[in-house]
C-alpha atoms as a PDB file:
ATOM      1  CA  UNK A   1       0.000   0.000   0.000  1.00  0.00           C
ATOM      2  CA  UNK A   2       2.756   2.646   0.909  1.00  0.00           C
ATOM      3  CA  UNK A   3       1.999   5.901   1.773  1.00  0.00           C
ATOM      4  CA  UNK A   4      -0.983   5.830  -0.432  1.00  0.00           C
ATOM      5  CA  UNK A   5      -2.879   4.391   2.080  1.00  0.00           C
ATOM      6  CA  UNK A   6      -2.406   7.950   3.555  1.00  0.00           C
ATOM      7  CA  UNK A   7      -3.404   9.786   1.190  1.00  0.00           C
ATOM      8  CA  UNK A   8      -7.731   9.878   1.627  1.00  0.00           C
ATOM      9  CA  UNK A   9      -6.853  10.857   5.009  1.00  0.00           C
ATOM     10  CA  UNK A  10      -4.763  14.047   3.912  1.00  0.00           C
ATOM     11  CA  UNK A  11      -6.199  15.083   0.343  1.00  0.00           C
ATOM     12  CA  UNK A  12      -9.606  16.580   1.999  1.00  0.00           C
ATOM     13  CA  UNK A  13      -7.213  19.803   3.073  1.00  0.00           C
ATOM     14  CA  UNK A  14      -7.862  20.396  -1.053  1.00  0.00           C
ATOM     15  CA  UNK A  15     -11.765  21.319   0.286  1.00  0.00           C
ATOM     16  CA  UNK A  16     -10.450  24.709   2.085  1.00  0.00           C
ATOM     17  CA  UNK A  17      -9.481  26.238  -1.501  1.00  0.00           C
ATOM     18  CA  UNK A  18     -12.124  24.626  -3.568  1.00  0.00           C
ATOM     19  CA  UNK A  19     -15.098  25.475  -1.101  1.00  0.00           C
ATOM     20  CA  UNK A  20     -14.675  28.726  -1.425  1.00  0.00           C
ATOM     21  CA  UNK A  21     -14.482  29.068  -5.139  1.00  0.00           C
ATOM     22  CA  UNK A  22     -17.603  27.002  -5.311  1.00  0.00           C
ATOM     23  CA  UNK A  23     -19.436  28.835  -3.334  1.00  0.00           C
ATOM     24  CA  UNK A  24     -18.660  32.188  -5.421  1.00  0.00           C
ATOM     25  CA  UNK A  25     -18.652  30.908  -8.808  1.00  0.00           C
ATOM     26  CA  UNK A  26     -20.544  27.930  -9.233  1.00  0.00           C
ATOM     27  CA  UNK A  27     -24.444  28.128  -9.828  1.00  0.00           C
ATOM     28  CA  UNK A  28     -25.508  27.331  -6.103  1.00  0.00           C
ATOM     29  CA  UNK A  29     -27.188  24.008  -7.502  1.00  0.00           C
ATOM     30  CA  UNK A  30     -23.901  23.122  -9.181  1.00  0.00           C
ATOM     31  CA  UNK A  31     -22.010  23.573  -6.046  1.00  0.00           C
ATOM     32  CA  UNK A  32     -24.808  22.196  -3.634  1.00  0.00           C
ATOM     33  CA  UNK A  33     -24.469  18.882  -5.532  1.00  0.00           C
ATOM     34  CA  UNK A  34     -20.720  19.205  -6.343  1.00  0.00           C
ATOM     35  CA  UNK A  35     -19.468  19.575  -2.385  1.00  0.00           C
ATOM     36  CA  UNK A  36     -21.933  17.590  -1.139  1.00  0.00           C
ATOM     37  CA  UNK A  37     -20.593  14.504  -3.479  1.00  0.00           C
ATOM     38  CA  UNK A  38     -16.861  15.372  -2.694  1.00  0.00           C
ATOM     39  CA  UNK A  39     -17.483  15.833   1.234  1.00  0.00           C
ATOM     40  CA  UNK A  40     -19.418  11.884   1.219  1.00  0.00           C
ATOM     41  CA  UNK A  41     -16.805  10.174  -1.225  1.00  0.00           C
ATOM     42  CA  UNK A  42     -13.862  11.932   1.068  1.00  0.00           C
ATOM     43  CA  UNK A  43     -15.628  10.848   3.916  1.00  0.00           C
ATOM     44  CA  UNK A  44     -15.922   7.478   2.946  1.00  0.00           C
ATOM     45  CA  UNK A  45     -12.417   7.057   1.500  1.00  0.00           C
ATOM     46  CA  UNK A  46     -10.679   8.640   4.908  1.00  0.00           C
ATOM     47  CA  UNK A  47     -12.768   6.107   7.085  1.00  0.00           C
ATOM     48  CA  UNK A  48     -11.805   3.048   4.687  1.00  0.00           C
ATOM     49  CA  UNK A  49      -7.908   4.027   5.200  1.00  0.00           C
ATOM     50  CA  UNK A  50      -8.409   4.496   8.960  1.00  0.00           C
ATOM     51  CA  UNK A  51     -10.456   0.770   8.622  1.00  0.00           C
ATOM     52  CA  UNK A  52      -7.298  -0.632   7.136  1.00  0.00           C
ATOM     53  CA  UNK A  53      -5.051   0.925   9.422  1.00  0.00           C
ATOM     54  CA  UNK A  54      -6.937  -0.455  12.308  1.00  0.00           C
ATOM     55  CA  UNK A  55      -6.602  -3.965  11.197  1.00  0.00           C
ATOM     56  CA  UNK A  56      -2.663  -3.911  10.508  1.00  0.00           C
ATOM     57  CA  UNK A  57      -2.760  -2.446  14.420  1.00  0.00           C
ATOM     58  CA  UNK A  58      -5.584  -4.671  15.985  1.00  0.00           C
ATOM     59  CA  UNK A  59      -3.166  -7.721  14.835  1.00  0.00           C
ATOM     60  CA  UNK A  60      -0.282  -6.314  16.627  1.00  0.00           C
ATOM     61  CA  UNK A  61      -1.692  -6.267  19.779  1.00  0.00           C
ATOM     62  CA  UNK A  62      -1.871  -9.026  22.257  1.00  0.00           C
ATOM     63  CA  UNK A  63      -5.197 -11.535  22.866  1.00  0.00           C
ATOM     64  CA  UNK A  64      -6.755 -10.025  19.540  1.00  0.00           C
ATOM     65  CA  UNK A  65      -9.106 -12.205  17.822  1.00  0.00           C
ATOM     66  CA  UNK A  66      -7.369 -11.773  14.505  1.00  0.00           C
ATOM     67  CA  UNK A  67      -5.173 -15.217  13.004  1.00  0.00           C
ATOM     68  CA  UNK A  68      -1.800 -14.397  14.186  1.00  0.00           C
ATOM     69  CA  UNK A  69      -0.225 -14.589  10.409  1.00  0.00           C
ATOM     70  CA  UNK A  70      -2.196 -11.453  10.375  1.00  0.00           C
ATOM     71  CA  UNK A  71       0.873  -9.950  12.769  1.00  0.00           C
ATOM     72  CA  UNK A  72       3.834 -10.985  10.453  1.00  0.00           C
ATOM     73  CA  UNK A  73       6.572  -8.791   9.372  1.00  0.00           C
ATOM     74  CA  UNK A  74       5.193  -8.947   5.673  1.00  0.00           C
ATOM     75  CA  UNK A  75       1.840  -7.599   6.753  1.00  0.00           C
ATOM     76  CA  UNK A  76       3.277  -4.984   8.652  1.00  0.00           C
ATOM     77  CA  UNK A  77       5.379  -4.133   5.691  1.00  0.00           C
ATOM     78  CA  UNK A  78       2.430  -3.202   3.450  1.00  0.00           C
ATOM     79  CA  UNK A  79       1.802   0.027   5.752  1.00  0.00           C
ATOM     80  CA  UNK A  80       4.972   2.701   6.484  1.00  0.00           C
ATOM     81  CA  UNK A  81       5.392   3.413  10.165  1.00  0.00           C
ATOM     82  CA  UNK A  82       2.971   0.053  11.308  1.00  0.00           C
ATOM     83  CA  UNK A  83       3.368   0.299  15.052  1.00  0.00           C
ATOM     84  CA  UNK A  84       2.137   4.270  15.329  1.00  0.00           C
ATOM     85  CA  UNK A  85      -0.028   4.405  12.334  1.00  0.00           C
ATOM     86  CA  UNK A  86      -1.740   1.023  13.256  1.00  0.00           C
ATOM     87  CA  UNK A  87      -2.851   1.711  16.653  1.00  0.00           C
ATOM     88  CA  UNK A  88      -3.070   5.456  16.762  1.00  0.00           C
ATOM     89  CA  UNK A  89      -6.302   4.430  13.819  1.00  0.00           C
ATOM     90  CA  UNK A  90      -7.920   2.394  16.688  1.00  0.00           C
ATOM     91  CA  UNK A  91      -9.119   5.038  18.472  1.00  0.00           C
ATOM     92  CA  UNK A  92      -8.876   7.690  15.740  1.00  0.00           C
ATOM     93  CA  UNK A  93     -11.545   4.944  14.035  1.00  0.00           C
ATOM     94  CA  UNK A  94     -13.914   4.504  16.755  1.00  0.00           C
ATOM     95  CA  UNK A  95     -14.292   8.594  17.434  1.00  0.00           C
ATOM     96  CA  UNK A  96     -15.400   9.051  13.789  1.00  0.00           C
ATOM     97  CA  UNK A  97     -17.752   5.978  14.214  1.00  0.00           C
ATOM     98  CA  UNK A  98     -19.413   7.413  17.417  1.00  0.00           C
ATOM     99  CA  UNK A  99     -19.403  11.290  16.213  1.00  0.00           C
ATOM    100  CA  UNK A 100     -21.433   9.996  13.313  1.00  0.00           C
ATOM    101  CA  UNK A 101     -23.763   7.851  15.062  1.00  0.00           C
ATOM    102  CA  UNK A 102     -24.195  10.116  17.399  1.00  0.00           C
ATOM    103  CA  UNK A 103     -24.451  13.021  14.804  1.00  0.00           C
ATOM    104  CA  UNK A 104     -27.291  10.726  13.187  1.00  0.00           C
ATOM    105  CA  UNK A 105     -29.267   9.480  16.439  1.00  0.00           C
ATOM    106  CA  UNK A 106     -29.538  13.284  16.886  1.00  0.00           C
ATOM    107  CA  UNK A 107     -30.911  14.191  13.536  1.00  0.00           C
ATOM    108  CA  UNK A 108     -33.074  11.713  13.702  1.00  0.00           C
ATOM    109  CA  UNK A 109     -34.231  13.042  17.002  1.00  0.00           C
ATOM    110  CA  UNK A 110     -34.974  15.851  15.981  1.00  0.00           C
ATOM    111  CA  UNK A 111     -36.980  14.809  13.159  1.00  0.00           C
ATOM    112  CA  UNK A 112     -39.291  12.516  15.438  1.00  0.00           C
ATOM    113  CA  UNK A 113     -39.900  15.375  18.178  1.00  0.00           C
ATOM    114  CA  UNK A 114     -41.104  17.921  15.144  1.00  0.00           C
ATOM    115  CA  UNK A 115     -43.113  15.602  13.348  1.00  0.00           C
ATOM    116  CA  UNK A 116     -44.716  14.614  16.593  1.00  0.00           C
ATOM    117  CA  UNK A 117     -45.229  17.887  17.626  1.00  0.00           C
ATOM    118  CA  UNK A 118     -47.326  18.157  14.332  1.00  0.00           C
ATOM    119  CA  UNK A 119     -48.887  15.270  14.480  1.00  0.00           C
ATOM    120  CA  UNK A 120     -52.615  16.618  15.328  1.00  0.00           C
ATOM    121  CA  UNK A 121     -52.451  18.857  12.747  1.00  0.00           C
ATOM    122  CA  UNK A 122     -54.347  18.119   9.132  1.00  0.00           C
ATOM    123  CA  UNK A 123     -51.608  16.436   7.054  1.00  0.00           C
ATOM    124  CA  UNK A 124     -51.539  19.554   4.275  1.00  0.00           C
ATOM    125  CA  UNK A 125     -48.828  21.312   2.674  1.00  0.00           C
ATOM    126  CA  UNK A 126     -48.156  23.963   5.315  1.00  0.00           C
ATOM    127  CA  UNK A 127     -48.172  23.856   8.836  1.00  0.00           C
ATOM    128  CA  UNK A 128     -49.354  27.000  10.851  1.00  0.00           C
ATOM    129  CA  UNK A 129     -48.386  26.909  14.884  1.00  0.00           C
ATOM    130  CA  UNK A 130     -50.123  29.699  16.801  1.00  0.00           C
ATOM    131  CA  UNK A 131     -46.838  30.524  18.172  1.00  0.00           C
ATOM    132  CA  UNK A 132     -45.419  34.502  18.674  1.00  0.00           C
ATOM    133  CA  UNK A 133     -41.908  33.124  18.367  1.00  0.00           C
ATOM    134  CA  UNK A 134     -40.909  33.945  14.528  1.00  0.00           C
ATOM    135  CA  UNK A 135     -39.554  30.727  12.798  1.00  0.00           C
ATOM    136  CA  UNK A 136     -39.543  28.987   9.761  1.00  0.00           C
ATOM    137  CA  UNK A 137     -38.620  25.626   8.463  1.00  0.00           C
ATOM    138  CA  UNK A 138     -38.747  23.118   6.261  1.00  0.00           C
ATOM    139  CA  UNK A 139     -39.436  19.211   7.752  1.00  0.00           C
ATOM    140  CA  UNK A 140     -38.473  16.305   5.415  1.00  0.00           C
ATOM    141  CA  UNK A 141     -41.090  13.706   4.972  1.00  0.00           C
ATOM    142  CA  UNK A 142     -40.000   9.959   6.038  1.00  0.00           C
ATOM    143  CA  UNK A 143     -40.617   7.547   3.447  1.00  0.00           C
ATOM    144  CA  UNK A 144     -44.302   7.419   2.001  1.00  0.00           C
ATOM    145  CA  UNK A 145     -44.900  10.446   3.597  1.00  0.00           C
ATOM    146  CA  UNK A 146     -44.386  12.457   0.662  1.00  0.00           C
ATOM    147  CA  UNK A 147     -41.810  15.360   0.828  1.00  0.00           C
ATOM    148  CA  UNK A 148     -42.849  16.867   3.591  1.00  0.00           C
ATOM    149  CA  UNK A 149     -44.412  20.344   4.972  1.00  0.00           C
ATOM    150  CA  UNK A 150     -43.746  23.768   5.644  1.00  0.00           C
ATOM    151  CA  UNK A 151     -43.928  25.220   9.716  1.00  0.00           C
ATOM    152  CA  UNK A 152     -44.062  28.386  10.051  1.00  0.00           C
ATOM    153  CA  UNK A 153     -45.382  30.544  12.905  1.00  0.00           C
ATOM    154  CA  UNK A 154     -47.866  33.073  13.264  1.00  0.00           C
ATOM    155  CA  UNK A 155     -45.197  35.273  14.582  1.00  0.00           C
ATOM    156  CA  UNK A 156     -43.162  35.175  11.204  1.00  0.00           C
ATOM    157  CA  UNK A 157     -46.155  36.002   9.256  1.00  0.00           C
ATOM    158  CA  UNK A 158     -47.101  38.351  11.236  1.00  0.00           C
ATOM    159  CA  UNK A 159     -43.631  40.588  10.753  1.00  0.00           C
ATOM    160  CA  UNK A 160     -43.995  39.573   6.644  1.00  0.00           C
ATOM    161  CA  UNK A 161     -45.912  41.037   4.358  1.00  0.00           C
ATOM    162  CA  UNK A 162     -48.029  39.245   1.855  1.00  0.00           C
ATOM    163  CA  UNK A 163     -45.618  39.102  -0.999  1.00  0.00           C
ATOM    164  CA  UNK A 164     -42.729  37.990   1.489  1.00  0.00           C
ATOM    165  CA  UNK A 165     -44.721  35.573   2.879  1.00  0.00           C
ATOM    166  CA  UNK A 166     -45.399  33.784  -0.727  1.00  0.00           C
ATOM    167  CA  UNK A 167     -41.199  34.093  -1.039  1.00  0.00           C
ATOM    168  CA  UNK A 168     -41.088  32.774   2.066  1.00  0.00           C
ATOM    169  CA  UNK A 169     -42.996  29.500   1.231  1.00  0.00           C
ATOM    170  CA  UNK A 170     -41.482  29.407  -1.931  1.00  0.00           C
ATOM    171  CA  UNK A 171     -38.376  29.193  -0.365  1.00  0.00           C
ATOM    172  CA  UNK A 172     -39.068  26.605   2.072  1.00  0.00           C
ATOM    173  CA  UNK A 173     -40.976  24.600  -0.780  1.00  0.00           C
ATOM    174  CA  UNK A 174     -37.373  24.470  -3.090  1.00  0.00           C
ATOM    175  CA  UNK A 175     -35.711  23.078   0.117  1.00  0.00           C
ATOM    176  CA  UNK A 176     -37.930  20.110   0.377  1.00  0.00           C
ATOM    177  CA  UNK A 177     -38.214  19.813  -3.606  1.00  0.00           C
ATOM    178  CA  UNK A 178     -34.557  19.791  -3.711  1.00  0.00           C
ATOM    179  CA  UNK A 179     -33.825  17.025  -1.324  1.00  0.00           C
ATOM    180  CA  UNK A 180     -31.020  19.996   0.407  1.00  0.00           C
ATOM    181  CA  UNK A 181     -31.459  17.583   3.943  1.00  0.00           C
ATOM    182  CA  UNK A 182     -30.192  14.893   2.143  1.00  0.00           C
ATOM    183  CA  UNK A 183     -26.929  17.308   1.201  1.00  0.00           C
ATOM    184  CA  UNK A 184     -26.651  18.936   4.346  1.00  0.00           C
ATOM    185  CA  UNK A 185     -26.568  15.772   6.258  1.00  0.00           C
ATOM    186  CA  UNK A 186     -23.979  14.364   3.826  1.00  0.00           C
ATOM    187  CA  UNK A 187     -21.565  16.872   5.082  1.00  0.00           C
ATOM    188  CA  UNK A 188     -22.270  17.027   7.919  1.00  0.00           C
ATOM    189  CA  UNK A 189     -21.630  13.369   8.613  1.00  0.00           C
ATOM    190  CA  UNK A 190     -18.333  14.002   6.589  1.00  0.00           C
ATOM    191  CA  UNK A 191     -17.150  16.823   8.551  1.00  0.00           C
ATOM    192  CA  UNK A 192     -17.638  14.827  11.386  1.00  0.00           C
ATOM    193  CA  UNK A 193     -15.363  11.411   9.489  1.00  0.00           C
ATOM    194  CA  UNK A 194     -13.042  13.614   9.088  1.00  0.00           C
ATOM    195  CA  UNK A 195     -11.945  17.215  10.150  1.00  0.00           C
ATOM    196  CA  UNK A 196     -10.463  18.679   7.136  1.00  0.00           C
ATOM    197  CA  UNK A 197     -14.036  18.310   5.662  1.00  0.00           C
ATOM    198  CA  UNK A 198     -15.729  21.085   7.777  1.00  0.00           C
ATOM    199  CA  UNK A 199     -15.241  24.103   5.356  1.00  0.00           C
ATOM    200  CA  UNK A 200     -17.532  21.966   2.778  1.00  0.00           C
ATOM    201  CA  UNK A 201     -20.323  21.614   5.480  1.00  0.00           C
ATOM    202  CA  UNK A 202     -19.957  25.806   5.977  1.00  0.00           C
ATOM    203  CA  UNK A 203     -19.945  26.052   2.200  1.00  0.00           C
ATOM    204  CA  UNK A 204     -22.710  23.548   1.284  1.00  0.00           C
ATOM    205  CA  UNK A 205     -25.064  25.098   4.174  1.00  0.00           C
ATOM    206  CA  UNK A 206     -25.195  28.476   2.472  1.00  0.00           C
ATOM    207  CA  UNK A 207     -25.059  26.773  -1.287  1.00  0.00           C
ATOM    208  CA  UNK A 208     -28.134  25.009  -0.252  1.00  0.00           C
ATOM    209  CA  UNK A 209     -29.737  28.386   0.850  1.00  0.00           C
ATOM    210  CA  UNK A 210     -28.718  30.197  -2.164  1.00  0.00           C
ATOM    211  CA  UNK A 211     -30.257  27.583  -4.044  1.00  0.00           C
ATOM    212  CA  UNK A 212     -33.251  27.636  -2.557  1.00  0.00           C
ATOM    213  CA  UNK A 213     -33.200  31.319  -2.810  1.00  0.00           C
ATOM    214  CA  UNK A 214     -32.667  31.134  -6.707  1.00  0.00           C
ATOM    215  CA  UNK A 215     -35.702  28.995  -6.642  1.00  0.00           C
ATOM    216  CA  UNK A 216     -37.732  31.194  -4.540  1.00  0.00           C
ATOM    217  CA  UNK A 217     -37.376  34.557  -6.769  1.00  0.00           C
ATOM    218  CA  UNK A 218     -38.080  32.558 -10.400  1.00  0.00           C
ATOM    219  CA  UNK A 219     -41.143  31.399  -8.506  1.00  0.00           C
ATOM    220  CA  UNK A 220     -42.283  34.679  -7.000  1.00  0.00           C
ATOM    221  CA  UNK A 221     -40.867  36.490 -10.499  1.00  0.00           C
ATOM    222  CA  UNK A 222     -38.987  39.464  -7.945  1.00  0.00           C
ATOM    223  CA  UNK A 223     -35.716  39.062  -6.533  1.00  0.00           C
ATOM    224  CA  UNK A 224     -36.162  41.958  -4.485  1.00  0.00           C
ATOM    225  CA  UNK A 225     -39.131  40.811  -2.845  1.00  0.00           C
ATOM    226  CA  UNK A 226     -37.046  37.628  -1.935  1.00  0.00           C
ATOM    227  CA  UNK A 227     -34.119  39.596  -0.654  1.00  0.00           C
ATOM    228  CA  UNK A 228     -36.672  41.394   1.791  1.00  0.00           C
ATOM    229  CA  UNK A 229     -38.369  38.420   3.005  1.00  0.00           C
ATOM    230  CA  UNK A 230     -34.748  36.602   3.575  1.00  0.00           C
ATOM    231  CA  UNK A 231     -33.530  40.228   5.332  1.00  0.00           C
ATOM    232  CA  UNK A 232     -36.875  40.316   7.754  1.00  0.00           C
ATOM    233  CA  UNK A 233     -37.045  36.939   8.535  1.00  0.00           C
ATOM    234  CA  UNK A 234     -33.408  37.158   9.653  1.00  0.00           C
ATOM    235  CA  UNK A 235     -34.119  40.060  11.800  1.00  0.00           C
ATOM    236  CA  UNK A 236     -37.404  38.434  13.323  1.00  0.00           C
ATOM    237  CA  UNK A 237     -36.283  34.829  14.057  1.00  0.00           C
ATOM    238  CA  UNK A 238     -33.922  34.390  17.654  1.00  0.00           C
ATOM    239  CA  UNK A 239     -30.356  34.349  17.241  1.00  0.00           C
ATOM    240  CA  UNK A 240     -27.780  32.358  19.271  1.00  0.00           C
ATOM    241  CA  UNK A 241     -25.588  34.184  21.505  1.00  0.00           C
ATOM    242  CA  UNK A 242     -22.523  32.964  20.090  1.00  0.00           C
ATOM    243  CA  UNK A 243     -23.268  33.851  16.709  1.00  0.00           C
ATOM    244  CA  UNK A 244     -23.359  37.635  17.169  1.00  0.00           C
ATOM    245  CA  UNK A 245     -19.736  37.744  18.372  1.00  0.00           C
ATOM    246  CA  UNK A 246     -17.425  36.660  15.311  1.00  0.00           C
ATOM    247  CA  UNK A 247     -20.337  37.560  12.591  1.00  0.00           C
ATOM    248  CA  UNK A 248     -21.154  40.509  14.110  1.00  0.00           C
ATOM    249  CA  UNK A 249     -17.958  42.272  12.121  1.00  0.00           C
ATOM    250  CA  UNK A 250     -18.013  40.112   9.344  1.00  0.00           C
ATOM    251  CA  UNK A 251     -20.038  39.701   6.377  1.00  0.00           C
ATOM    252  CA  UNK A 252     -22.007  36.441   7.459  1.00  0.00           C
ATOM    253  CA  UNK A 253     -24.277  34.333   5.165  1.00  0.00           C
ATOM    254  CA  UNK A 254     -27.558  36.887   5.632  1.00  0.00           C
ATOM    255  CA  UNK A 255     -26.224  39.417   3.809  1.00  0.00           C
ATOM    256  CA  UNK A 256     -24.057  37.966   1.430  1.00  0.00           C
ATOM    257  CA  UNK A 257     -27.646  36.075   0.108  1.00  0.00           C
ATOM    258  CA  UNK A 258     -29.317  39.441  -0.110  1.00  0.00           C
ATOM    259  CA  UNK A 259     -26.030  41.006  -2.128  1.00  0.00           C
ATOM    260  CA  UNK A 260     -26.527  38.273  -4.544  1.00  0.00           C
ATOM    261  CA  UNK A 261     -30.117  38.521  -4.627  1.00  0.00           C
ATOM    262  CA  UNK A 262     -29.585  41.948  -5.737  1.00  0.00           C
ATOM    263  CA  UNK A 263     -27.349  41.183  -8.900  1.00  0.00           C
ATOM    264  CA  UNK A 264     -28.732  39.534 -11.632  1.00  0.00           C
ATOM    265  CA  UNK A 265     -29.394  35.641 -11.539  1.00  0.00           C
ATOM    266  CA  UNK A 266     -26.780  33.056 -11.992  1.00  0.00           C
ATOM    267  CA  UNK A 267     -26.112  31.249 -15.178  1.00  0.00           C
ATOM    268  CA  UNK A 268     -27.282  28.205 -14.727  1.00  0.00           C
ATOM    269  CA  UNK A 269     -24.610  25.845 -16.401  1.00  0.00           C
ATOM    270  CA  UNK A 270     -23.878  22.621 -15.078  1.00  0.00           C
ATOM    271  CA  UNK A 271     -20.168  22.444 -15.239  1.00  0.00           C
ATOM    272  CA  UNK A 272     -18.017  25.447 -15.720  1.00  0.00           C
ATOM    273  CA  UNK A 273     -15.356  25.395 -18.592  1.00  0.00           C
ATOM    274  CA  UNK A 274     -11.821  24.120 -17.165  1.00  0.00           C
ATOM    275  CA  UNK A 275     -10.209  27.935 -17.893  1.00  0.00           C
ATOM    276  CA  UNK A 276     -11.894  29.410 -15.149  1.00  0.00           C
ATOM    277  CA  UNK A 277     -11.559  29.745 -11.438  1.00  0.00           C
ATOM    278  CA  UNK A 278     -14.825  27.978 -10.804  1.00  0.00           C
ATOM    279  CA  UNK A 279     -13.775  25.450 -14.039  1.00  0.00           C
ATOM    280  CA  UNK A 280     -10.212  24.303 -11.835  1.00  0.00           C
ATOM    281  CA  UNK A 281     -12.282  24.277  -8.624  1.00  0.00           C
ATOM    282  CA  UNK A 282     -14.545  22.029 -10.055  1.00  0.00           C
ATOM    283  CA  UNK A 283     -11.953  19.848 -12.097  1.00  0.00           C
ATOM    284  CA  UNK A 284      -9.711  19.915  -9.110  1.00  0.00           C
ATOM    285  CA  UNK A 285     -12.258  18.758  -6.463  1.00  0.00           C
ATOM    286  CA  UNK A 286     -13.232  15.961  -9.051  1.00  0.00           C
ATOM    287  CA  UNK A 287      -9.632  15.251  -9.579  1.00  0.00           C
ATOM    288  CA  UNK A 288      -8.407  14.872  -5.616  1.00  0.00           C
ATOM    289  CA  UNK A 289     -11.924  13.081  -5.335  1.00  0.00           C
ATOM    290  CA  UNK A 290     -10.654  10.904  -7.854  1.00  0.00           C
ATOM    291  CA  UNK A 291      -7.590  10.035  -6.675  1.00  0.00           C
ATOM    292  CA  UNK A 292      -8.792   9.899  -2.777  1.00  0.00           C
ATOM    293  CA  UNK A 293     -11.352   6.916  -4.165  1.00  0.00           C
ATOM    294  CA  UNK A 294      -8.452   5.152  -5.888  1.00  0.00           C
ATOM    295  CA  UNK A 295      -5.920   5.341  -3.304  1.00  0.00           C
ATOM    296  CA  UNK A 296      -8.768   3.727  -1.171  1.00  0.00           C
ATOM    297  CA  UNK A 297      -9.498   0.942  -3.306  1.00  0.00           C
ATOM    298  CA  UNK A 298      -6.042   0.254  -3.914  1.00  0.00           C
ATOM    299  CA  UNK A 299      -5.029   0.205  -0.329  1.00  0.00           C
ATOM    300  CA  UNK A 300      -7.989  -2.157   0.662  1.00  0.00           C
ATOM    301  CA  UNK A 301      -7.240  -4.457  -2.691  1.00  0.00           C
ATOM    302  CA  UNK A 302      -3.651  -4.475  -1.732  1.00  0.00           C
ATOM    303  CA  UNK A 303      -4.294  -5.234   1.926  1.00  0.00           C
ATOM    304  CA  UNK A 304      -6.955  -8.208   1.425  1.00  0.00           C
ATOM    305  CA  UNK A 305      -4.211  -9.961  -0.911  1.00  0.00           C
ATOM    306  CA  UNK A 306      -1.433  -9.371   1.412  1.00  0.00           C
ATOM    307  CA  UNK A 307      -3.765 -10.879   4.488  1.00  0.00           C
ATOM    308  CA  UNK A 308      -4.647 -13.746   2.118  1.00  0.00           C
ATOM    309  CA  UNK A 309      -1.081 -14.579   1.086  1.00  0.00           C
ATOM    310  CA  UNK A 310      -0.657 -14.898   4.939  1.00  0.00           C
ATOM    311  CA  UNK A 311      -3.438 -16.970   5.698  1.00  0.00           C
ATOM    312  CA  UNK A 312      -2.972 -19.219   3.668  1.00  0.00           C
ATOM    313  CA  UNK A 313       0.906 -19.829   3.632  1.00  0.00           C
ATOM    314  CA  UNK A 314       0.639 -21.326   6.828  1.00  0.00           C
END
């Protein structure tokens, strides 16, 4: 395998660069899709590596349950540096399995308290709570539950006017149409495999709003009007106290959706040509994608032939 056994675990660092011409250049649907498939195939190649890694360490150590030809000098050989990289994966392997079990018992959670919360309400489209606390949101439907409904509170339409209101469903509508859970919980997941991962769950949370934005003004036919219901609606719903120190300064997500609202709508291509900043960042997260997957399914071929050599040679 050599030191391409290492190289899943190290190539998502290319996401810091390519998330953030994605985000800026690519159609928001493009790069929605884009990140979303590069953050799960990283994900999955990293935790492969750190599966094979485990198993050349696991045999090393005493009263395993592994065949002891599985310990041999020739096995070892297959990964550089055996005795730290093989056992430091152990654990490194089990916190990625319980972050991401725990990440998905949680969403899941979630899911079950809101659609029980709902659950006396007629099944229709839209869900109206008599509640003064502004929100919004979009709940996924399980399976043969359709795609879901729209909760919003009377409090949120009460601070919206009536065009704002029908961007505001629109909005929410092009979420569930679009599947963005799905995508957002692909990254997240991946951020949570592996660290170098997070900027794509940052970049794919706002692409997925942007989209959904997109959709919302060629449904209500006024960008403007969208812009105002997005700038309202932030003003209206709570805010966590940690997210008003380091965006306070900054230009966060709110406003950079209105700013982009106000320009005229993005081409909707859907792949940019290769001699442009978005074309390389696109190419190149394909590319180390790419490679990530084959490094991983050369390591594992490698490994399984090496362990099989040793099994049965003695």
């Amino acid at each position: 395998m050599g030191v391409f056994v290492f190289l899943p675990l190290v190539l998502p660092l290319t996401a810091w660069p390519v998330a953030r011409l994605a985000e800026q250049r690519l159609h928001p649907r493009t790069a929605t899709r884009l990140l979303a498939a590069v953050a799960g195939v990283s994900a999955v190649c990293s935790t492969l590596c750190l599966g094979l890694l485990m198993i050349v360490g696991t045999a090393q150590l005493p009263g395993n349950p592994l065949p002891d030809s599985w310990s041999d000098p020739d096995v070892r050989a297959a990964v550089p540096y055996d005795e730290i990289a093989g056992r430091a994966a152990i654990p490194a392997l089990l916190a990625v399995l319980v972050s991401c079990a725990v990440a998905a018992w949680r969403q899941a959670r979630v899911r079950r308290r809101t659609a029980g919360a709902l659950a006396g309400l007629p099944p229709t489209s839209v869900a109206v709570l008599p509640d003064r606390t502004p929100y919004a949101y979009a709940l996924p439907g399980g399976r043969g539950s359709g795609r879901g409904r729209v909760v919003v509170s009377t409090g949120m339409l009460a601070g919206l006017g009536s065009a704002e209101r029908r961007a505001l469903f629109a909005h929410e509508r092009a979420h569930l149409n679009g599947r963005h859970h799905r995508h957002l919980l692909t990254v997240h997941l991946a951020a949570r495999a592996n660290p170098f991962l997070r900027p794509l769950r940052t970049a794919v949370a706002y692409s997925a709003e942007r989209w959904a934005d997109e959709e919302a003004a060629a449904e209500v036919g006024s960008r403007r009007t969208v812009a105002r219901a997005i700038g309202k609606a932030a003003l209206l719903a709570p805010r966590a106290p940690a997210a008003t120190l380091p965006a306070l300064a900054a230009v966060g997500p709110v406003p950079r959706r209105v700013a982009a609202l106000m320009r005229p709508a993005p081409v909707g291509r859907a792949w940019p040509p290769v001699c442009t900043a978005a074309g390389l960042a696109a190419w190149g997260a394909a590319f180390g994608t790419t490679v990530s997957a084959l490094s991983s399914a050369n390591s594992a071929v490698t490994l399984y032939l090496v362990l099989h050599t040793a099994t049965t040679s003695v």
